[in-house]
PDB file of N, CA and C in Angstrom:
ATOM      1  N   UNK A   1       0.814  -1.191   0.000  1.00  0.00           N
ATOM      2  CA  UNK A   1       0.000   0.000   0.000  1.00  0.00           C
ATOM      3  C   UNK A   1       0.861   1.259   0.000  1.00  0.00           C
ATOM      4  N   UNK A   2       1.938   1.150   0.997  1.00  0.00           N
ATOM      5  CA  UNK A   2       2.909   2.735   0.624  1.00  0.00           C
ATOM      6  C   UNK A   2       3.407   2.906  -0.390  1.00  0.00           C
ATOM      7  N   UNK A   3       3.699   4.046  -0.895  1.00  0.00           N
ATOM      8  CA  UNK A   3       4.052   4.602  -2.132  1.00  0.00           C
ATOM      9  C   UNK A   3       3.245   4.355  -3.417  1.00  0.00           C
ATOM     10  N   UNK A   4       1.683   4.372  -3.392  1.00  0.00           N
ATOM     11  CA  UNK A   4       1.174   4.075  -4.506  1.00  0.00           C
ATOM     12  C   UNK A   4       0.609   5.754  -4.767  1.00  0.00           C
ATOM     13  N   UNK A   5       0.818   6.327  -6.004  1.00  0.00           N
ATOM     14  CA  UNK A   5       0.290   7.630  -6.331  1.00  0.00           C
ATOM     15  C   UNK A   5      -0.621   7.722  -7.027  1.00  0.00           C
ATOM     16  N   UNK A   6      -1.378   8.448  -6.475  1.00  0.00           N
ATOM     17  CA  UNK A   6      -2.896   8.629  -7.290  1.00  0.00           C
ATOM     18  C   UNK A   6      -3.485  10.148  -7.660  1.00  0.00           C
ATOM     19  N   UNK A   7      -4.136  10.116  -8.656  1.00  0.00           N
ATOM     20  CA  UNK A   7      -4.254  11.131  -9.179  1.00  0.00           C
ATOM     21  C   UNK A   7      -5.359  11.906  -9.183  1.00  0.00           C
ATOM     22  N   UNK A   8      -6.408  10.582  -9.651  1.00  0.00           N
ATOM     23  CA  UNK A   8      -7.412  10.717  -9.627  1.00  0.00           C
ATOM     24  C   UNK A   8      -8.181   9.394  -9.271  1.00  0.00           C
ATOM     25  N   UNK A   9      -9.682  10.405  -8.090  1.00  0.00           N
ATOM     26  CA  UNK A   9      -9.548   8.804  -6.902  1.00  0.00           C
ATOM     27  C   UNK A   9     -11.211   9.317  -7.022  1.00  0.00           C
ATOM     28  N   UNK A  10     -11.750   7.908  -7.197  1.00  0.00           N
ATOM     29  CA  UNK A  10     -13.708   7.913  -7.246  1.00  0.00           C
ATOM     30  C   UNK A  10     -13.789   7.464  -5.239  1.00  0.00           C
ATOM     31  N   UNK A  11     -14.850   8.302  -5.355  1.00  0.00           N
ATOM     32  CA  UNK A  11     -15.068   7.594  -3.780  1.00  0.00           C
ATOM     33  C   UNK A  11     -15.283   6.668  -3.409  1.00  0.00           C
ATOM     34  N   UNK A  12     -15.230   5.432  -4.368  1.00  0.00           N
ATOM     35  CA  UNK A  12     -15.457   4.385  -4.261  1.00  0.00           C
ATOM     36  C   UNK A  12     -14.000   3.713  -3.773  1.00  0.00           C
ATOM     37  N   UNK A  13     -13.343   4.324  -5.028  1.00  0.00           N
ATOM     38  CA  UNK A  13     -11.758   3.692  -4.993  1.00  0.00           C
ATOM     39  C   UNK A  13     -11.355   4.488  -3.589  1.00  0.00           C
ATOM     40  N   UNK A  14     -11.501   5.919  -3.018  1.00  0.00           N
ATOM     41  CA  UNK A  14     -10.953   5.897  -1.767  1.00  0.00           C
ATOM     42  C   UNK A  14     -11.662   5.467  -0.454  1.00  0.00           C
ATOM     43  N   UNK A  15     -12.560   5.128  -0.325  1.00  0.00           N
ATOM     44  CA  UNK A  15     -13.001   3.994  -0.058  1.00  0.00           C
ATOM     45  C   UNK A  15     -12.362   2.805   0.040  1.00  0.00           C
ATOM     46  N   UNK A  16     -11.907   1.897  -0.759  1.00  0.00           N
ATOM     47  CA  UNK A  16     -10.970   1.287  -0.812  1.00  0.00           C
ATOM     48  C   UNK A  16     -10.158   1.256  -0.432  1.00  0.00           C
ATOM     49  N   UNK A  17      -9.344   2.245  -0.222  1.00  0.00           N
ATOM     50  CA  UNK A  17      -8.160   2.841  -0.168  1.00  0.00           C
ATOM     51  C   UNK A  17      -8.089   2.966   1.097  1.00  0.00           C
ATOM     52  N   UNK A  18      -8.794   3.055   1.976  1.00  0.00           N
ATOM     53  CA  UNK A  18      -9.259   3.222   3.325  1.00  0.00           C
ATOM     54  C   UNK A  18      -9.503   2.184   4.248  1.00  0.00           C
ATOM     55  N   UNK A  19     -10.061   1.365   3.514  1.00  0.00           N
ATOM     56  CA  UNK A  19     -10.182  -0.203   4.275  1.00  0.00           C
ATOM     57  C   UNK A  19      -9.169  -0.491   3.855  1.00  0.00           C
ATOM     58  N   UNK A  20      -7.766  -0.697   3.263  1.00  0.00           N
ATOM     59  CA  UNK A  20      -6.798  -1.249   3.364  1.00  0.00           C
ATOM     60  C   UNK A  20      -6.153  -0.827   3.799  1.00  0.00           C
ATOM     61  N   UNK A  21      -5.839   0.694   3.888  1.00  0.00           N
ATOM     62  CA  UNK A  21      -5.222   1.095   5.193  1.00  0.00           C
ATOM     63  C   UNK A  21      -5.344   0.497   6.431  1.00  0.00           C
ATOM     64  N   UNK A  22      -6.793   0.154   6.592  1.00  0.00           N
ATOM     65  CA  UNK A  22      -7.073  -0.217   7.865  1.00  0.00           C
ATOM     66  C   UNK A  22      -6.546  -1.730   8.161  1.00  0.00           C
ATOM     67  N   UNK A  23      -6.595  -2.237   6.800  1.00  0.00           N
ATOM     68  CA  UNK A  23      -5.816  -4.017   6.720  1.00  0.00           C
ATOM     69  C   UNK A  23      -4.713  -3.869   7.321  1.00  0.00           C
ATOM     70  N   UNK A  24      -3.978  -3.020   6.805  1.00  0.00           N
ATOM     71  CA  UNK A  24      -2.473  -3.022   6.940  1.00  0.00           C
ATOM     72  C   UNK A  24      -2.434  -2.777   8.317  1.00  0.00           C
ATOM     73  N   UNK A  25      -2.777  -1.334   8.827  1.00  0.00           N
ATOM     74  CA  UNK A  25      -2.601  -1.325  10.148  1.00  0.00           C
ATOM     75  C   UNK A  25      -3.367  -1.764  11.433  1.00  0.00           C
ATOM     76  N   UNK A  26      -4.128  -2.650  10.885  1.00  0.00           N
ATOM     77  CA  UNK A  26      -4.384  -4.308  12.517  1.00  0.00           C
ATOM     78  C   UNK A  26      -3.597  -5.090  11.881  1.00  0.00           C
ATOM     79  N   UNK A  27      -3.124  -5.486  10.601  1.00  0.00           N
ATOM     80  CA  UNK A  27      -1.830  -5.751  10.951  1.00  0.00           C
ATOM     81  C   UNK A  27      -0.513  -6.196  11.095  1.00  0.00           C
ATOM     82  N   UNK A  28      -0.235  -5.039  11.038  1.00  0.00           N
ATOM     83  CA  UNK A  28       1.138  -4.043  11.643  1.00  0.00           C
ATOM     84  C   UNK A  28       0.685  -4.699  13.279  1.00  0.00           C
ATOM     85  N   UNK A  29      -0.478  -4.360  13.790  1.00  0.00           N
ATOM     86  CA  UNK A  29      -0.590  -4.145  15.477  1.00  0.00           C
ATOM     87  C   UNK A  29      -0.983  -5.989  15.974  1.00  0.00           C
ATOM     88  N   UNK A  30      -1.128  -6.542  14.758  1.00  0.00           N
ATOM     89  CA  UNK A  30      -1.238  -8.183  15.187  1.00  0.00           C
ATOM     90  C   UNK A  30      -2.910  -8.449  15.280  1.00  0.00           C
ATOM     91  N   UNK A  31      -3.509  -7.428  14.995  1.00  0.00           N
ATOM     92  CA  UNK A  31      -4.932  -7.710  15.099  1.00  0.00           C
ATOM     93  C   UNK A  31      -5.609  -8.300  13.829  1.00  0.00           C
ATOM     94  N   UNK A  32      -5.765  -9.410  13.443  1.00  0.00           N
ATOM     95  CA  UNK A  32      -5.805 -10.090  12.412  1.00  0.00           C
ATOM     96  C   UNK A  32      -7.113 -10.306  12.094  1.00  0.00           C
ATOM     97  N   UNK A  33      -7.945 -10.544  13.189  1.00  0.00           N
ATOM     98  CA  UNK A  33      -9.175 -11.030  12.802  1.00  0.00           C
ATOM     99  C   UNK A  33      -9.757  -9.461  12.407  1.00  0.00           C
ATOM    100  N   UNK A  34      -9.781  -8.765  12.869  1.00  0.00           N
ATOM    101  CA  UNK A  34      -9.718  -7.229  12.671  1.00  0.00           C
ATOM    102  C   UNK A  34      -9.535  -7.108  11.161  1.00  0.00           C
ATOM    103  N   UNK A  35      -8.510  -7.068  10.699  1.00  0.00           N
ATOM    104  CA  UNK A  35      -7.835  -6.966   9.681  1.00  0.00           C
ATOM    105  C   UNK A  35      -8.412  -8.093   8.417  1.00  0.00           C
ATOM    106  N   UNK A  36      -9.261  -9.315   8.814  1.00  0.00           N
ATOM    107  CA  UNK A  36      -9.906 -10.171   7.849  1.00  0.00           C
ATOM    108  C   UNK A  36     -11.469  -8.974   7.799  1.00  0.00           C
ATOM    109  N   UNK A  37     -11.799  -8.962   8.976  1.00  0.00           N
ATOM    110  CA  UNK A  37     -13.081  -8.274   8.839  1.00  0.00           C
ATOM    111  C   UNK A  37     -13.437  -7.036   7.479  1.00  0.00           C
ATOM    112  N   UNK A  38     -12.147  -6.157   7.594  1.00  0.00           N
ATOM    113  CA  UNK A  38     -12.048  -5.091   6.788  1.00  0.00           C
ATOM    114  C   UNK A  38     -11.659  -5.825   5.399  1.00  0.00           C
ATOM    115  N   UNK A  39     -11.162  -6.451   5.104  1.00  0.00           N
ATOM    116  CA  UNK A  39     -10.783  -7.403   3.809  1.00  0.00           C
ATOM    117  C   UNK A  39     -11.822  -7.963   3.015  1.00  0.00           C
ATOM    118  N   UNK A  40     -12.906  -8.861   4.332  1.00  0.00           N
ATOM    119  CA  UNK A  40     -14.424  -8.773   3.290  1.00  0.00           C
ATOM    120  C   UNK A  40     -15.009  -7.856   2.790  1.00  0.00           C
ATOM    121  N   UNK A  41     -15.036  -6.812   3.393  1.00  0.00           N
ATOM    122  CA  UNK A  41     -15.401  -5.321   2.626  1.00  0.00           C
ATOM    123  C   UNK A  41     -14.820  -4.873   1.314  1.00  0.00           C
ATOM    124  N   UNK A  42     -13.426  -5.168   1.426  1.00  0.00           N
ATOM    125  CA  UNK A  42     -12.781  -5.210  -0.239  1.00  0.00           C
ATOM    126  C   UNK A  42     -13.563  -5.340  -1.317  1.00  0.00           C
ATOM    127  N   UNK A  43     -13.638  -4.814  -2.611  1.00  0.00           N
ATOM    128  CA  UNK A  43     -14.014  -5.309  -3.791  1.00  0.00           C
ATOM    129  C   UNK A  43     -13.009  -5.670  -4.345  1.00  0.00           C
ATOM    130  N   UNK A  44     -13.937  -7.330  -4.860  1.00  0.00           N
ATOM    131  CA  UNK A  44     -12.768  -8.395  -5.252  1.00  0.00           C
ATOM    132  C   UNK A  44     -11.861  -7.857  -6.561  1.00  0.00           C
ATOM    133  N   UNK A  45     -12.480  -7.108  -7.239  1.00  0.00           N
ATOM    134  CA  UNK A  45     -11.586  -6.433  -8.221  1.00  0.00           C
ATOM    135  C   UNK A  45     -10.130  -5.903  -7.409  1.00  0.00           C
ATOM    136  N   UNK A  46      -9.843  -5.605  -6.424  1.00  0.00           N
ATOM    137  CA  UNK A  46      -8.717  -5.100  -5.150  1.00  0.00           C
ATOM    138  C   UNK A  46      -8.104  -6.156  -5.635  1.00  0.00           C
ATOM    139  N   UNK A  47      -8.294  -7.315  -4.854  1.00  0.00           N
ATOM    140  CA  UNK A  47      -7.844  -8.277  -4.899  1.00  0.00           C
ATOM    141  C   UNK A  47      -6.929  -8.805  -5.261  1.00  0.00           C
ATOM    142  N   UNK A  48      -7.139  -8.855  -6.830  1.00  0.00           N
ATOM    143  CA  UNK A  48      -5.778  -9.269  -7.895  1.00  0.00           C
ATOM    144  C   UNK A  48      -4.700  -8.372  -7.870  1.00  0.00           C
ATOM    145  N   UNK A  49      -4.986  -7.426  -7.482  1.00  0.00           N
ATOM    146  CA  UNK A  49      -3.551  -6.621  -7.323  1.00  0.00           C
ATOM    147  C   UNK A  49      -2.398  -7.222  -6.631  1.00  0.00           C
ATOM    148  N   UNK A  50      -1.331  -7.275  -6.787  1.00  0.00           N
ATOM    149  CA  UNK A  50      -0.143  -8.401  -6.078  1.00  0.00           C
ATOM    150  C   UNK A  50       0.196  -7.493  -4.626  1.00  0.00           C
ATOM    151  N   UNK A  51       0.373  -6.210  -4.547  1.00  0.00           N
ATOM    152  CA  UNK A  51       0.262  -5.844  -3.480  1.00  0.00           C
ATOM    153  C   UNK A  51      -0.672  -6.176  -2.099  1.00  0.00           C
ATOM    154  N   UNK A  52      -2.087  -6.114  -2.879  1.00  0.00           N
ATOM    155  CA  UNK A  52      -3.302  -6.550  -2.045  1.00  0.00           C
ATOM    156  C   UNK A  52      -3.585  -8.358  -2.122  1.00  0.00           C
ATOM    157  N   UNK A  53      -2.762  -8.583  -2.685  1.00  0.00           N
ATOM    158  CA  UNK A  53      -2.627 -10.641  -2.481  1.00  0.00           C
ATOM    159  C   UNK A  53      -1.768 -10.883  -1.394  1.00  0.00           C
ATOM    160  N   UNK A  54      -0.495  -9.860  -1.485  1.00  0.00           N
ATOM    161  CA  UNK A  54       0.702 -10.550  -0.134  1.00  0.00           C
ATOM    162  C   UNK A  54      -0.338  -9.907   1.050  1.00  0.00           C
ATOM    163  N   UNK A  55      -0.890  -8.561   0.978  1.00  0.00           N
ATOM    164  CA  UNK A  55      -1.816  -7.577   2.362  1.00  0.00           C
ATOM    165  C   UNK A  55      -2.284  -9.386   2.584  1.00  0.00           C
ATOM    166  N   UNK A  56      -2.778 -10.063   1.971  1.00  0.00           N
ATOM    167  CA  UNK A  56      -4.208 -10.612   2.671  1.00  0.00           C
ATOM    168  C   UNK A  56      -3.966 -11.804   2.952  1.00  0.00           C
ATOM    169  N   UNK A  57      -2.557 -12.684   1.990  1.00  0.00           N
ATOM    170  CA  UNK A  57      -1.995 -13.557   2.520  1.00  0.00           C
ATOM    171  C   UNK A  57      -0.983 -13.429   4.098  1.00  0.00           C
ATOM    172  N   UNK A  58      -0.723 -12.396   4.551  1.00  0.00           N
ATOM    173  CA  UNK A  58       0.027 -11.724   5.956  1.00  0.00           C
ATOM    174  C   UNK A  58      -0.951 -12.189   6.545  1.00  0.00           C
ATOM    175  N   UNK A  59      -2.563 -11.552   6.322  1.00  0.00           N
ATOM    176  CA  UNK A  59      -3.349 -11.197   7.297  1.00  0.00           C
ATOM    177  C   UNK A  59      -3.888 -13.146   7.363  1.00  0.00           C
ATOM    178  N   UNK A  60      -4.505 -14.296   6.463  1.00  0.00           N
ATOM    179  CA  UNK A  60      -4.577 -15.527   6.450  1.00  0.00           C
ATOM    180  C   UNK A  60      -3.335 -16.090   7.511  1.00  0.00           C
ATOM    181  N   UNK A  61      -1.968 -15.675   7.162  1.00  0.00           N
ATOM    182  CA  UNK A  61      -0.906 -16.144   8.493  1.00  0.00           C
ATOM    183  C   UNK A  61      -0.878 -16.091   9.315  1.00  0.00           C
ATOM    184  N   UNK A  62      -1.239 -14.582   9.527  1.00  0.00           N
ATOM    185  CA  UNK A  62      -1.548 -14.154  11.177  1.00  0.00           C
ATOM    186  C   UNK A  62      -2.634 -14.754  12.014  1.00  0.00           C
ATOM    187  N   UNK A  63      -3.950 -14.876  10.849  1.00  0.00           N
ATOM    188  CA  UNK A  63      -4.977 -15.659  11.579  1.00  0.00           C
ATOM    189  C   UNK A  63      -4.409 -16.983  11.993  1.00  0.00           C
ATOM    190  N   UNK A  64      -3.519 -17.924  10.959  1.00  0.00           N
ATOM    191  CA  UNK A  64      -3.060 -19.130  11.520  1.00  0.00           C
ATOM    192  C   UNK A  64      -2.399 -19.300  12.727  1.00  0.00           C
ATOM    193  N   UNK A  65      -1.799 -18.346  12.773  1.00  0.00           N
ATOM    194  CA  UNK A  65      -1.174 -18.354  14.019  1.00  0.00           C
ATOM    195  C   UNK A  65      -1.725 -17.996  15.450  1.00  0.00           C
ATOM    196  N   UNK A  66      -2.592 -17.507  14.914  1.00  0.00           N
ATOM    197  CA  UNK A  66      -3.798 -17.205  16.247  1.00  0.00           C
ATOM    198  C   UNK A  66      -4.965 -18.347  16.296  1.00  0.00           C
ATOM    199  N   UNK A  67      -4.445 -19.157  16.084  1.00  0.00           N
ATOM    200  CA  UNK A  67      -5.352 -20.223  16.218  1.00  0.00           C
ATOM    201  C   UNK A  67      -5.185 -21.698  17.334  1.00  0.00           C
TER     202      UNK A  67
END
């Protein structure tokens, strides 16, 4: 998610942009189930992005490990 530049942003896409912020930082803080919650909210179009595949594969690890 850092360093991506945008130019021009629909409120939809910042929107987006917003719940993955929020992915990233539960976690950064280890809060995982947190961090799945905001991920279903994603539109799966997000998704395929390789940035937002490693975000969500972190956040699947972290849940494993909290298990």
């Amino acid at each position: 998610m850092r360093g991506i530049i945008i130019r021009d942003v629909s409120p939809e896409d910042a929107q987006a942009i917003r719940r993955l912020q929020a992915v990233e930082g539960y976690a950064d803080l280890g809060m995982f189930h947190e961090a799945a919650e905001e991920l279903r909210g994603v539109d799966p179009a997000w998704l395929r992005l390789e940035q937002i595949a490693r975000l969500q594969l972190r956040v699947f690890a972290g849940l494993n490990q909290c298990v």
